[in-house]
C-alpha atoms as a PDB file:
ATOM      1  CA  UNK A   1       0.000   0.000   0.000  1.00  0.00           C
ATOM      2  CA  UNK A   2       1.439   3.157  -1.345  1.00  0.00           C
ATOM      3  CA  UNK A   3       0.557   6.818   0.253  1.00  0.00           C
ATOM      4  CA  UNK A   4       1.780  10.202  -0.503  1.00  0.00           C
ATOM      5  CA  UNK A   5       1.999  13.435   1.277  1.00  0.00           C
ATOM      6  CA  UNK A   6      -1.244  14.354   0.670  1.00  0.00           C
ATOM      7  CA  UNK A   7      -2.738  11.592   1.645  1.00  0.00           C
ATOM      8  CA  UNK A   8      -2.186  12.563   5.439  1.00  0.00           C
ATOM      9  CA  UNK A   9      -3.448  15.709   4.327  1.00  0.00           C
ATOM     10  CA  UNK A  10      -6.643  15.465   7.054  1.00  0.00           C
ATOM     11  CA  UNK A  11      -3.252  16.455   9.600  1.00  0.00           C
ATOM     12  CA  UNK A  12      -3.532  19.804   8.025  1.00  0.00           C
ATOM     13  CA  UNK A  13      -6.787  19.848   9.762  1.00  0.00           C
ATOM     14  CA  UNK A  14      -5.248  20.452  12.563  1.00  0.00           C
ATOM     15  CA  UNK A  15      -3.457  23.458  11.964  1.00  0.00           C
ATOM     16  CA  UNK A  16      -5.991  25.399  10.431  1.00  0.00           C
ATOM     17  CA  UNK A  17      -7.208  28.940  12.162  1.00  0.00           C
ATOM     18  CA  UNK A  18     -10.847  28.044  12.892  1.00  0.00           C
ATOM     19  CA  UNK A  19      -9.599  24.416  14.343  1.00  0.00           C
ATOM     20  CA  UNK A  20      -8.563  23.772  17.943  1.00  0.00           C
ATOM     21  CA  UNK A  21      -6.137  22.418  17.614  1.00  0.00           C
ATOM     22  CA  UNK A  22      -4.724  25.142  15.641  1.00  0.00           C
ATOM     23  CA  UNK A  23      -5.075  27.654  19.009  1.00  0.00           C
ATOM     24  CA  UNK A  24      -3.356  24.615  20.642  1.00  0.00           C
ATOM     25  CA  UNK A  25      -0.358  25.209  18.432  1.00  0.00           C
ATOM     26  CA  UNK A  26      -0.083  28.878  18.655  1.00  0.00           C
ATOM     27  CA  UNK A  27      -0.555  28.435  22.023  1.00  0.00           C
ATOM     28  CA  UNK A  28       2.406  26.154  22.360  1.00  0.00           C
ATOM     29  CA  UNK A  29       4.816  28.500  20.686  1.00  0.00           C
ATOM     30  CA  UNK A  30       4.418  31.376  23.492  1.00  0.00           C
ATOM     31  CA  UNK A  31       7.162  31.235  26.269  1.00  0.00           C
ATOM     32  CA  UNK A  32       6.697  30.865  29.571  1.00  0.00           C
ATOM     33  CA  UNK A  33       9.161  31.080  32.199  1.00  0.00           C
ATOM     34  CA  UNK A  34      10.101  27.202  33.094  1.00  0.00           C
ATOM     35  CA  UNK A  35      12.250  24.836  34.986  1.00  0.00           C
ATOM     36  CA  UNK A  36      12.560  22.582  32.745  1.00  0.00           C
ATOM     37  CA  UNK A  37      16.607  21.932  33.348  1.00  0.00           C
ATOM     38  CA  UNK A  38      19.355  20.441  31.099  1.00  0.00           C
ATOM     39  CA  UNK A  39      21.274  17.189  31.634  1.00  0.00           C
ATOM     40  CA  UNK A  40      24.164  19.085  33.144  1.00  0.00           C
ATOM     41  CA  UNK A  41      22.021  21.186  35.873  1.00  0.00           C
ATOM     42  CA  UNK A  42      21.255  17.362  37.180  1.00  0.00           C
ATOM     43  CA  UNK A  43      24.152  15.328  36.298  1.00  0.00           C
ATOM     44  CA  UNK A  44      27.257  17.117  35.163  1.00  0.00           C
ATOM     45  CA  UNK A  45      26.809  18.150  31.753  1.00  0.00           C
ATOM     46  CA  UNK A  46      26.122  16.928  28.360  1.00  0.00           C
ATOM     47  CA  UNK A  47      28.706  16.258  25.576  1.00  0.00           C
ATOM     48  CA  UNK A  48      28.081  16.536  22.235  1.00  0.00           C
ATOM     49  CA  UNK A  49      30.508  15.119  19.468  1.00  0.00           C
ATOM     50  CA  UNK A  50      30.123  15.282  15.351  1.00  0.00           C
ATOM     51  CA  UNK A  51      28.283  17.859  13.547  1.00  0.00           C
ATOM     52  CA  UNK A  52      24.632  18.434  13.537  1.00  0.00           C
ATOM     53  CA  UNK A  53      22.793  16.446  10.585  1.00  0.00           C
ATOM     54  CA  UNK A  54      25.038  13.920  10.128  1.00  0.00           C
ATOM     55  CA  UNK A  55      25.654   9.932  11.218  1.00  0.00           C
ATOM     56  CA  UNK A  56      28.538  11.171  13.404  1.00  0.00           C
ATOM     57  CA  UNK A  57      26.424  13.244  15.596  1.00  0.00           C
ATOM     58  CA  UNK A  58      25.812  12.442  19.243  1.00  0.00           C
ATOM     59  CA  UNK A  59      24.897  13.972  22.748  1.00  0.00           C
ATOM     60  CA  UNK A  60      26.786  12.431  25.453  1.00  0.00           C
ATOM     61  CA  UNK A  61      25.830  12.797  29.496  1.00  0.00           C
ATOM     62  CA  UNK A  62      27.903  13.239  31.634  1.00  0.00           C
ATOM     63  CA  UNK A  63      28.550  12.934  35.721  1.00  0.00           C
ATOM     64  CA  UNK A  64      29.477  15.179  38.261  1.00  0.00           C
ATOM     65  CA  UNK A  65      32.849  13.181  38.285  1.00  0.00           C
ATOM     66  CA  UNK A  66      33.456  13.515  34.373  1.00  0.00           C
ATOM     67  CA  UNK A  67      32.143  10.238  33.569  1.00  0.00           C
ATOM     68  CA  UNK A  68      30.313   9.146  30.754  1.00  0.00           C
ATOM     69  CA  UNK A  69      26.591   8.210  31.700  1.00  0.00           C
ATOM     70  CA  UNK A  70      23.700   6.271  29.983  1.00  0.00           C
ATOM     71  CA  UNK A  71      20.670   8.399  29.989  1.00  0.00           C
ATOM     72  CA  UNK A  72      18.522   5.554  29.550  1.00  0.00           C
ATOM     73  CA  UNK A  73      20.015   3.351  32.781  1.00  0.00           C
ATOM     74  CA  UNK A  74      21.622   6.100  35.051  1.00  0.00           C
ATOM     75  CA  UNK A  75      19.200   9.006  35.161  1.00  0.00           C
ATOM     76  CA  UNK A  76      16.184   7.879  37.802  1.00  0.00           C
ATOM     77  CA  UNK A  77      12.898   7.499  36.904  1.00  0.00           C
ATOM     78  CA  UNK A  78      11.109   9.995  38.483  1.00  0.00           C
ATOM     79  CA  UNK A  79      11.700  13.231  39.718  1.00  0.00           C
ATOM     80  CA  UNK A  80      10.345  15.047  42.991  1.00  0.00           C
ATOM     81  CA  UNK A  81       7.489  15.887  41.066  1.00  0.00           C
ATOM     82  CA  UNK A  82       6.790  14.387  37.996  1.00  0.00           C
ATOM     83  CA  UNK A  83       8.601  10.821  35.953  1.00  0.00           C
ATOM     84  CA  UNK A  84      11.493  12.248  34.412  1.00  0.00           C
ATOM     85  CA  UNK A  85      11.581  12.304  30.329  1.00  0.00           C
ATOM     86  CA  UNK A  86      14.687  12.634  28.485  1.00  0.00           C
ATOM     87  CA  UNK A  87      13.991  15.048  25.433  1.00  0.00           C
ATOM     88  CA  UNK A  88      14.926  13.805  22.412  1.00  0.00           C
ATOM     89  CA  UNK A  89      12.990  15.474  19.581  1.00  0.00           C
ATOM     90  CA  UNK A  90      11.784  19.287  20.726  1.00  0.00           C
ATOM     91  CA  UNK A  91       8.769  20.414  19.235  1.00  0.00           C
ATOM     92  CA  UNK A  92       7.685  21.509  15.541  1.00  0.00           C
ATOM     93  CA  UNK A  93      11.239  19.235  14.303  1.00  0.00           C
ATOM     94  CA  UNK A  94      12.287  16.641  11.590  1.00  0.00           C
ATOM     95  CA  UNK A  95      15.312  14.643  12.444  1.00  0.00           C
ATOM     96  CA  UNK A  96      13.766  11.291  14.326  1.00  0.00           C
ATOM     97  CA  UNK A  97      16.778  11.637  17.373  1.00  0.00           C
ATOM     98  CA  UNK A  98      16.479   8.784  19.683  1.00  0.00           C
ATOM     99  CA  UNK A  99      18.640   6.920  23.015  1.00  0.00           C
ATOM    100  CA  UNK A 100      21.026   4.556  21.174  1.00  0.00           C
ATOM    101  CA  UNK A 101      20.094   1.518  22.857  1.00  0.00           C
ATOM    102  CA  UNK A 102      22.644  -0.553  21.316  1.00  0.00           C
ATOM    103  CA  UNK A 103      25.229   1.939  21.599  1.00  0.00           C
ATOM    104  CA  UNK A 104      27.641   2.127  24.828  1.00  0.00           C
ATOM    105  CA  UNK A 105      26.483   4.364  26.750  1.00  0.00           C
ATOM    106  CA  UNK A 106      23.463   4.934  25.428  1.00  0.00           C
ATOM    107  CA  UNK A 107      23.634   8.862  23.904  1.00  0.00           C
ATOM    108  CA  UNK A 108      21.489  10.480  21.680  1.00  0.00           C
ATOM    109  CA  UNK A 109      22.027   9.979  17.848  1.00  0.00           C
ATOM    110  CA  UNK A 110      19.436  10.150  14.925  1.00  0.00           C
ATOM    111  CA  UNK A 111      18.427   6.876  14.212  1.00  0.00           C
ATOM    112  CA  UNK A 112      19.061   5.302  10.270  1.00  0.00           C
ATOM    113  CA  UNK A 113      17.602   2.969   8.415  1.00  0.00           C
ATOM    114  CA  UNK A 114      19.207   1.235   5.663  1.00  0.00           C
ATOM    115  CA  UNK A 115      22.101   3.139   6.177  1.00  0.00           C
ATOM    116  CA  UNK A 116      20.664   6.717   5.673  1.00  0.00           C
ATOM    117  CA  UNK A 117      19.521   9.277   8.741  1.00  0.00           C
ATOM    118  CA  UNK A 118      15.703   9.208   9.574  1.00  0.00           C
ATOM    119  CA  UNK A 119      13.738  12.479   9.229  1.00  0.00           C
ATOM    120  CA  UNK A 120       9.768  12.719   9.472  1.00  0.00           C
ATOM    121  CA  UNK A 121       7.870  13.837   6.682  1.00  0.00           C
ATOM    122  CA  UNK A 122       6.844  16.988   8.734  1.00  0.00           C
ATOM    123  CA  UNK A 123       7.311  18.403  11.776  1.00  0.00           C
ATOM    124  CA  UNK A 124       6.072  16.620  14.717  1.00  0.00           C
ATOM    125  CA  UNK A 125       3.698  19.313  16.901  1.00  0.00           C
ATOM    126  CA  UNK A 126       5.052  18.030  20.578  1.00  0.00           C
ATOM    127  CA  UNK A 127       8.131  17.573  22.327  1.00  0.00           C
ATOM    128  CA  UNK A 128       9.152  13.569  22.135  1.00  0.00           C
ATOM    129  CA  UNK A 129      11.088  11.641  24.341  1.00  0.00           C
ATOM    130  CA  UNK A 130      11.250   9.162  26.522  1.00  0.00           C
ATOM    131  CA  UNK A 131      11.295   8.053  30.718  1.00  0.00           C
ATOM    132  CA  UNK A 132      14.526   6.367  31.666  1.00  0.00           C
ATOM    133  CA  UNK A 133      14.486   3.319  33.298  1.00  0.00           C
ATOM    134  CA  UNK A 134      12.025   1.712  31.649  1.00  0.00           C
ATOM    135  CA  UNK A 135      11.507  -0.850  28.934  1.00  0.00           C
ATOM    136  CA  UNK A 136       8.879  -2.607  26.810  1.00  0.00           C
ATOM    137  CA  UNK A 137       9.621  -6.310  26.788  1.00  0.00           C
ATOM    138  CA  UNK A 138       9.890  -7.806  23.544  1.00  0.00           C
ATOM    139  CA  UNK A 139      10.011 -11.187  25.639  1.00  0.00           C
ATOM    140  CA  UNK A 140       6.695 -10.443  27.870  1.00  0.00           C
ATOM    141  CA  UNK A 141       3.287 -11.041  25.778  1.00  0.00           C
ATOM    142  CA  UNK A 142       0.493  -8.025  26.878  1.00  0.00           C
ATOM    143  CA  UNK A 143      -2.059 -10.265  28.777  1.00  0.00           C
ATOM    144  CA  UNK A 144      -5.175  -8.654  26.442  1.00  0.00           C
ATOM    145  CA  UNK A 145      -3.527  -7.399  23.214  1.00  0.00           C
ATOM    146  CA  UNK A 146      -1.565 -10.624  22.666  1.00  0.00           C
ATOM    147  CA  UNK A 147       1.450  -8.603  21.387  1.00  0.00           C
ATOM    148  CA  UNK A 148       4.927  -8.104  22.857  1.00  0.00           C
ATOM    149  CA  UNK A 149       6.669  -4.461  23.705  1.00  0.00           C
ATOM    150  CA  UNK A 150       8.900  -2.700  21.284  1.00  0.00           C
ATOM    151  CA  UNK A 151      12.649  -3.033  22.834  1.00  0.00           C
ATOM    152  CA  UNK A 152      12.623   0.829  23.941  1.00  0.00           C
ATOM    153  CA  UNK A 153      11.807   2.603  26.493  1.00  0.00           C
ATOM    154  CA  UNK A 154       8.124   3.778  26.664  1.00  0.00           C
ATOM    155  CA  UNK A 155       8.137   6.970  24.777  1.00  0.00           C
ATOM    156  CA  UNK A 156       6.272  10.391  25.868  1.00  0.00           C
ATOM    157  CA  UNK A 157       4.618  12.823  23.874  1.00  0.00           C
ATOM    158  CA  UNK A 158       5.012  16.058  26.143  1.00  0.00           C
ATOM    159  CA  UNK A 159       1.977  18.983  25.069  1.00  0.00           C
ATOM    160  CA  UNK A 160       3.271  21.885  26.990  1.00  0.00           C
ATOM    161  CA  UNK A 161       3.924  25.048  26.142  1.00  0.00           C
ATOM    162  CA  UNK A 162       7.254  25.071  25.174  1.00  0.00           C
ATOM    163  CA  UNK A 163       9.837  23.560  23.164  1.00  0.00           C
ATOM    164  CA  UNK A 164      12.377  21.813  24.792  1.00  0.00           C
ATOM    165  CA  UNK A 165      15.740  21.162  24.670  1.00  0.00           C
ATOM    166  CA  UNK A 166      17.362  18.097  23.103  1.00  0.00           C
ATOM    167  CA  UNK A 167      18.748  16.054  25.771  1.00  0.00           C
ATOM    168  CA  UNK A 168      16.967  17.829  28.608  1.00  0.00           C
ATOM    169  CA  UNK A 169      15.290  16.393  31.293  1.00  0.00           C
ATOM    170  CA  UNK A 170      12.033  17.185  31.952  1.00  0.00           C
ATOM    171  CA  UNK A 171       9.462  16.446  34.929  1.00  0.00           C
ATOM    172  CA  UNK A 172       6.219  15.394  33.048  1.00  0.00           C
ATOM    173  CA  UNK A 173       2.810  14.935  34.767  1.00  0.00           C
ATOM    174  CA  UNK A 174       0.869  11.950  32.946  1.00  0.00           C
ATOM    175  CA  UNK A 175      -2.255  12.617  31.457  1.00  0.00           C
ATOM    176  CA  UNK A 176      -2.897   9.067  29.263  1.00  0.00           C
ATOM    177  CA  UNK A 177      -1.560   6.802  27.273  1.00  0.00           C
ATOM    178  CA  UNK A 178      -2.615   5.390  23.522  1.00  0.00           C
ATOM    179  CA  UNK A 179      -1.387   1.616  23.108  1.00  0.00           C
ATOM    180  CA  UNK A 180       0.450   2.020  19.338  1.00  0.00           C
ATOM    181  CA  UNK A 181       0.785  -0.730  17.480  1.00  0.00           C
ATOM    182  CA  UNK A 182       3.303  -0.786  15.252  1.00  0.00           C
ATOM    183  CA  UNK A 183       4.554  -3.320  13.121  1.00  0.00           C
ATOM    184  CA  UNK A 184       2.906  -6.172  15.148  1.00  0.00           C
ATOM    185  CA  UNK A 185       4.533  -4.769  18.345  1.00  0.00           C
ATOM    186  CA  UNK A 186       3.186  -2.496  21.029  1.00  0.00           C
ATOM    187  CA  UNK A 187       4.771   0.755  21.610  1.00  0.00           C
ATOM    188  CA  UNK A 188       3.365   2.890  24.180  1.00  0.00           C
ATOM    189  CA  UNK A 189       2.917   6.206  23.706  1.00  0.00           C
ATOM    190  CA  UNK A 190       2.205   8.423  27.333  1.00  0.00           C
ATOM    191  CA  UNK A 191       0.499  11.862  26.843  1.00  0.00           C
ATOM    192  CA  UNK A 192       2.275  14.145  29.406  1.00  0.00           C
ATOM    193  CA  UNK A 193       2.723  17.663  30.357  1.00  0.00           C
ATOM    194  CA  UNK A 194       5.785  19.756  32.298  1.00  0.00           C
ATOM    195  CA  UNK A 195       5.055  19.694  35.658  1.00  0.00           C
ATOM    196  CA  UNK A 196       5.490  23.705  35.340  1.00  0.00           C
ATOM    197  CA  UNK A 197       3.978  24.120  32.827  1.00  0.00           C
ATOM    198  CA  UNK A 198       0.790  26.149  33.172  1.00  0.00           C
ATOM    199  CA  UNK A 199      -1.720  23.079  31.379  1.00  0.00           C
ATOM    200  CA  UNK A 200      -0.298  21.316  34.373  1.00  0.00           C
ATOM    201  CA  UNK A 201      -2.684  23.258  36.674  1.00  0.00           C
ATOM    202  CA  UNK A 202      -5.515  22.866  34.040  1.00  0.00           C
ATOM    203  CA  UNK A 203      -5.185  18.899  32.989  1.00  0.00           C
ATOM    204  CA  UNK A 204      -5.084  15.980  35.240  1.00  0.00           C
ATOM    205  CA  UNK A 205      -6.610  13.448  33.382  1.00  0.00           C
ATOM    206  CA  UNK A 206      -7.465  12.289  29.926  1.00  0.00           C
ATOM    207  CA  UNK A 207     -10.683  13.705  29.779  1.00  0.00           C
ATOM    208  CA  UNK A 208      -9.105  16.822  30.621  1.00  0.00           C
ATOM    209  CA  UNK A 209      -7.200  17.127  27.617  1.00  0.00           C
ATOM    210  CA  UNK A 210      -9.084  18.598  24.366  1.00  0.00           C
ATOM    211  CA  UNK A 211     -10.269  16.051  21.798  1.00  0.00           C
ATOM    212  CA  UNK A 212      -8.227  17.979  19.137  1.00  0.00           C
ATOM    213  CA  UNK A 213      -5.241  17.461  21.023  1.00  0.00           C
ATOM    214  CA  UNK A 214      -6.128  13.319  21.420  1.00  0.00           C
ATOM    215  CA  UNK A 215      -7.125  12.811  17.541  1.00  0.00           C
ATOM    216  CA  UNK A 216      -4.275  14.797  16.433  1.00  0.00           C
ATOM    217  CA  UNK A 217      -1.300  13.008  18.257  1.00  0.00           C
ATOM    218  CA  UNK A 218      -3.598   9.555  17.507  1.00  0.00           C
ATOM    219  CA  UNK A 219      -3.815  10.161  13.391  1.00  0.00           C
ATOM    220  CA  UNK A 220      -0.322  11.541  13.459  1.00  0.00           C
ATOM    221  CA  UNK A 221       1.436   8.227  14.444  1.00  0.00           C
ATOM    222  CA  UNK A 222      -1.062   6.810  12.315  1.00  0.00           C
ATOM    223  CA  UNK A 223      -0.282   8.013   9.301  1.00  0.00           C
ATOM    224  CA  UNK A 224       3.604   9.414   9.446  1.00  0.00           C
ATOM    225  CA  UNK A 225       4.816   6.042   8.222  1.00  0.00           C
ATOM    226  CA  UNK A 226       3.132   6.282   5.071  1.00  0.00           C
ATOM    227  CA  UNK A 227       5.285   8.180   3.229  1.00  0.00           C
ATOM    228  CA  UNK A 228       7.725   5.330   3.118  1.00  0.00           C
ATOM    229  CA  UNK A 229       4.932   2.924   1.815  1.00  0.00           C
ATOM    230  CA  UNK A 230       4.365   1.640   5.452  1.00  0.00           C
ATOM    231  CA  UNK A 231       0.545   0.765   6.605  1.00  0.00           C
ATOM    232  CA  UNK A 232      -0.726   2.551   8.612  1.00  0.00           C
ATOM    233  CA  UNK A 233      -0.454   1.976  12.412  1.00  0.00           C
ATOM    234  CA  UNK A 234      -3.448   0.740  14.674  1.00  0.00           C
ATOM    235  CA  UNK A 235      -4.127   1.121  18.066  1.00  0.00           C
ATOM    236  CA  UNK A 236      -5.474  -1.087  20.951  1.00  0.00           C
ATOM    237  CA  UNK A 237      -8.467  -0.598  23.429  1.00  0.00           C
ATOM    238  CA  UNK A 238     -11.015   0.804  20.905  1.00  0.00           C
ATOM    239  CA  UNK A 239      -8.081   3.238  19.705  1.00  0.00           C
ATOM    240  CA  UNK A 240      -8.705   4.954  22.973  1.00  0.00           C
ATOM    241  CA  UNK A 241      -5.975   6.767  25.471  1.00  0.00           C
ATOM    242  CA  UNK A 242      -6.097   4.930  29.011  1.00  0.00           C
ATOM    243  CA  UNK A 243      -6.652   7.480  32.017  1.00  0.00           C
ATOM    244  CA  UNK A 244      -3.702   8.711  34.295  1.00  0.00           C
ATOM    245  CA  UNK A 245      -4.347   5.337  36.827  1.00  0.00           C
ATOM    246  CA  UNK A 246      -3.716   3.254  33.817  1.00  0.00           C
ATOM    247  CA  UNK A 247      -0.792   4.975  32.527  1.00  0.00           C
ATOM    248  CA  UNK A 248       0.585   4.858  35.804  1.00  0.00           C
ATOM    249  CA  UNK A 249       0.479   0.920  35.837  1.00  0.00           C
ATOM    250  CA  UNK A 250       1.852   0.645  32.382  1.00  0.00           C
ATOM    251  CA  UNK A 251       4.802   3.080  33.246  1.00  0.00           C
ATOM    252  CA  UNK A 252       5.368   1.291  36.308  1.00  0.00           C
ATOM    253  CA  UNK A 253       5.213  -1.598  34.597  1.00  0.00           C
ATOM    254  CA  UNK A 254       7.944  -0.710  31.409  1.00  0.00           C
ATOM    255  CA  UNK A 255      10.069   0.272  35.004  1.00  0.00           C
ATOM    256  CA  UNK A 256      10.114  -3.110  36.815  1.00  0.00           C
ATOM    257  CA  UNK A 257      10.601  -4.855  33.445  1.00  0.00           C
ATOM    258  CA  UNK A 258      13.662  -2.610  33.394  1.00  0.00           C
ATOM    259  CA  UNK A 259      14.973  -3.301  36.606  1.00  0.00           C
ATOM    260  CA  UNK A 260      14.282  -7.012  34.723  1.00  0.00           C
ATOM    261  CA  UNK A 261      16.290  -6.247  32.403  1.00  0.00           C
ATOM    262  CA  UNK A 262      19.526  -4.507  33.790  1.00  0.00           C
ATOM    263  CA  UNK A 263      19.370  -7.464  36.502  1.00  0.00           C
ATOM    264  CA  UNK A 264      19.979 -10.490  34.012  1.00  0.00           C
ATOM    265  CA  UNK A 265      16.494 -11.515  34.471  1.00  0.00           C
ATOM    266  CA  UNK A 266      15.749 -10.568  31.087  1.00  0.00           C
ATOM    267  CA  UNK A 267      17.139 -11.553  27.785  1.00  0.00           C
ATOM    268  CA  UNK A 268      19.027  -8.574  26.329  1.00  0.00           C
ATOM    269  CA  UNK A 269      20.031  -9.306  23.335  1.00  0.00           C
ATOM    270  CA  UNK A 270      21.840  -6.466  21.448  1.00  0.00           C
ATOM    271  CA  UNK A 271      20.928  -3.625  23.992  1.00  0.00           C
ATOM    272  CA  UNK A 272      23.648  -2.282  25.858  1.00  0.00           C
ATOM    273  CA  UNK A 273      22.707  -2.261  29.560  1.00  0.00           C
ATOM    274  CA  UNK A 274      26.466  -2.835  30.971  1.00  0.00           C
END
């Protein structure tokens, strides 16, 4: 099944004045005085070798004693207010920037496939990252969707106001989560917002959070594929986002699998977890 551009052209929609999702987005480009922090406020600093654009490029973490970090295993899972999400594409970007999993160390690179950097189609409308510390088990079966987890940490779509910085770290507040299926395998996508962000005080569940903001992020990771001749991706649970108690469990969840993981417990195949 082939697609072009314009057949995703229904995400236009979404930007369009007299849409709300379109107030959303200008919304999301005013500033707003944050505390959202970079890697180095938190653990030393961040490091970043090659140039911008190219398969060289990386963003390395470092500690407080000049030692090289994994972002992914050594920066905790939660914060004092919020689960802690590593940043790794800021809002309204291309270049598809993800933890190297298999990479020592872990930094952030821009992932390739068949030996040429990724870039979406378009921009993508939020900031995207992911929480460290957690991990969806390609090993573990979900009990009702009869699918297994992705390999990668669960990922977070983060609606706030501003964009962030890649390779900050960011509190997020969750808000819901959409079970992805992609490519047979389920890949968890958690609707969050900055803890200081001002929607914080507004959302606190996913009822909460405007329907134009739900169908938007759902028909984006839909569709994006499609470009590359991909089908499109589905969705579990009626294609619905969970509420904030069932995110919790699932993020919980990706986090003991984790601990799983980094304790031998858990087949890890080409990951680096040292």
């Amino acid at each position: 099944m082939k697609f072009s551009l314009t057949s995703i052209a229904l995400v236009a929609v979404f930007l369009q004045p007299t849409s709300a999702w379109s107030s959303t987005c200008r919304q999301a480009i005013r500033p707003f005085s944050s505390r959202t922090v970079t890697a180095s406020a938190l653990f030393g600093s961040t490091e970043q070798s090659g140039e911008t654009g190219t398969k060289s490029f990386r963003i390395n973490y470092k500690g407080d004693d000049g030692s090289t970090i994994s972002p992914w295993h050594d920066i905790p899972f939660k914060g004092s207010k919020g689960y802690n999400m590593i940043v790794e594409i800021p809002k309204m970007t291309k270049a598809k920037m993800e933890i190297a999993t298999k990479e020592e160390n872990n930094p952030i690179a821009q992932d390739e496939k068949k030996g040429n950097l990724r870039d979406y189609h378009g921009p993508i409308f939020w900031n995207y990252g992911c929480i460290p510390q957690t991990w969806e088990d390609p090993n573990e079966e979900h009990p009702s969707l009869k699918i297994f987890g992705d390999d990668d940490p669960i990922d977070v779509v983060e609606i706030g106001s501003a964009a962030l910085s890649m390779g900050s770290i960011t509190e997020v507040k969750p808000l819901g989560v959409l079970a992805m299926i992609d490519d047979g395998e389920l890949d968890w996508k958690v609707l969050a917002v900055d803890v200081n962000d001002p929607l914080a005080a507004e959302y606190n569940d996913i009822d909460d959070v405007p329907d134009a903001i739900k169908d938007g992020i759902r028909e984006w990771f839909r569709w994006y594929k499609t470009p590359d001749d991909k089908p499109l991706n589905g969705f579990g649970f009626d294609e619905k986002f969970l509420n904030v108690a069932e995110t919790e469990k699932v993020i919980e969840e990706t986090h003991e699998a984790w601990k799983k993981l980094r304790s031998g417990g858990a087949e890890a195949g080409k990951l680096w977890v040292k």
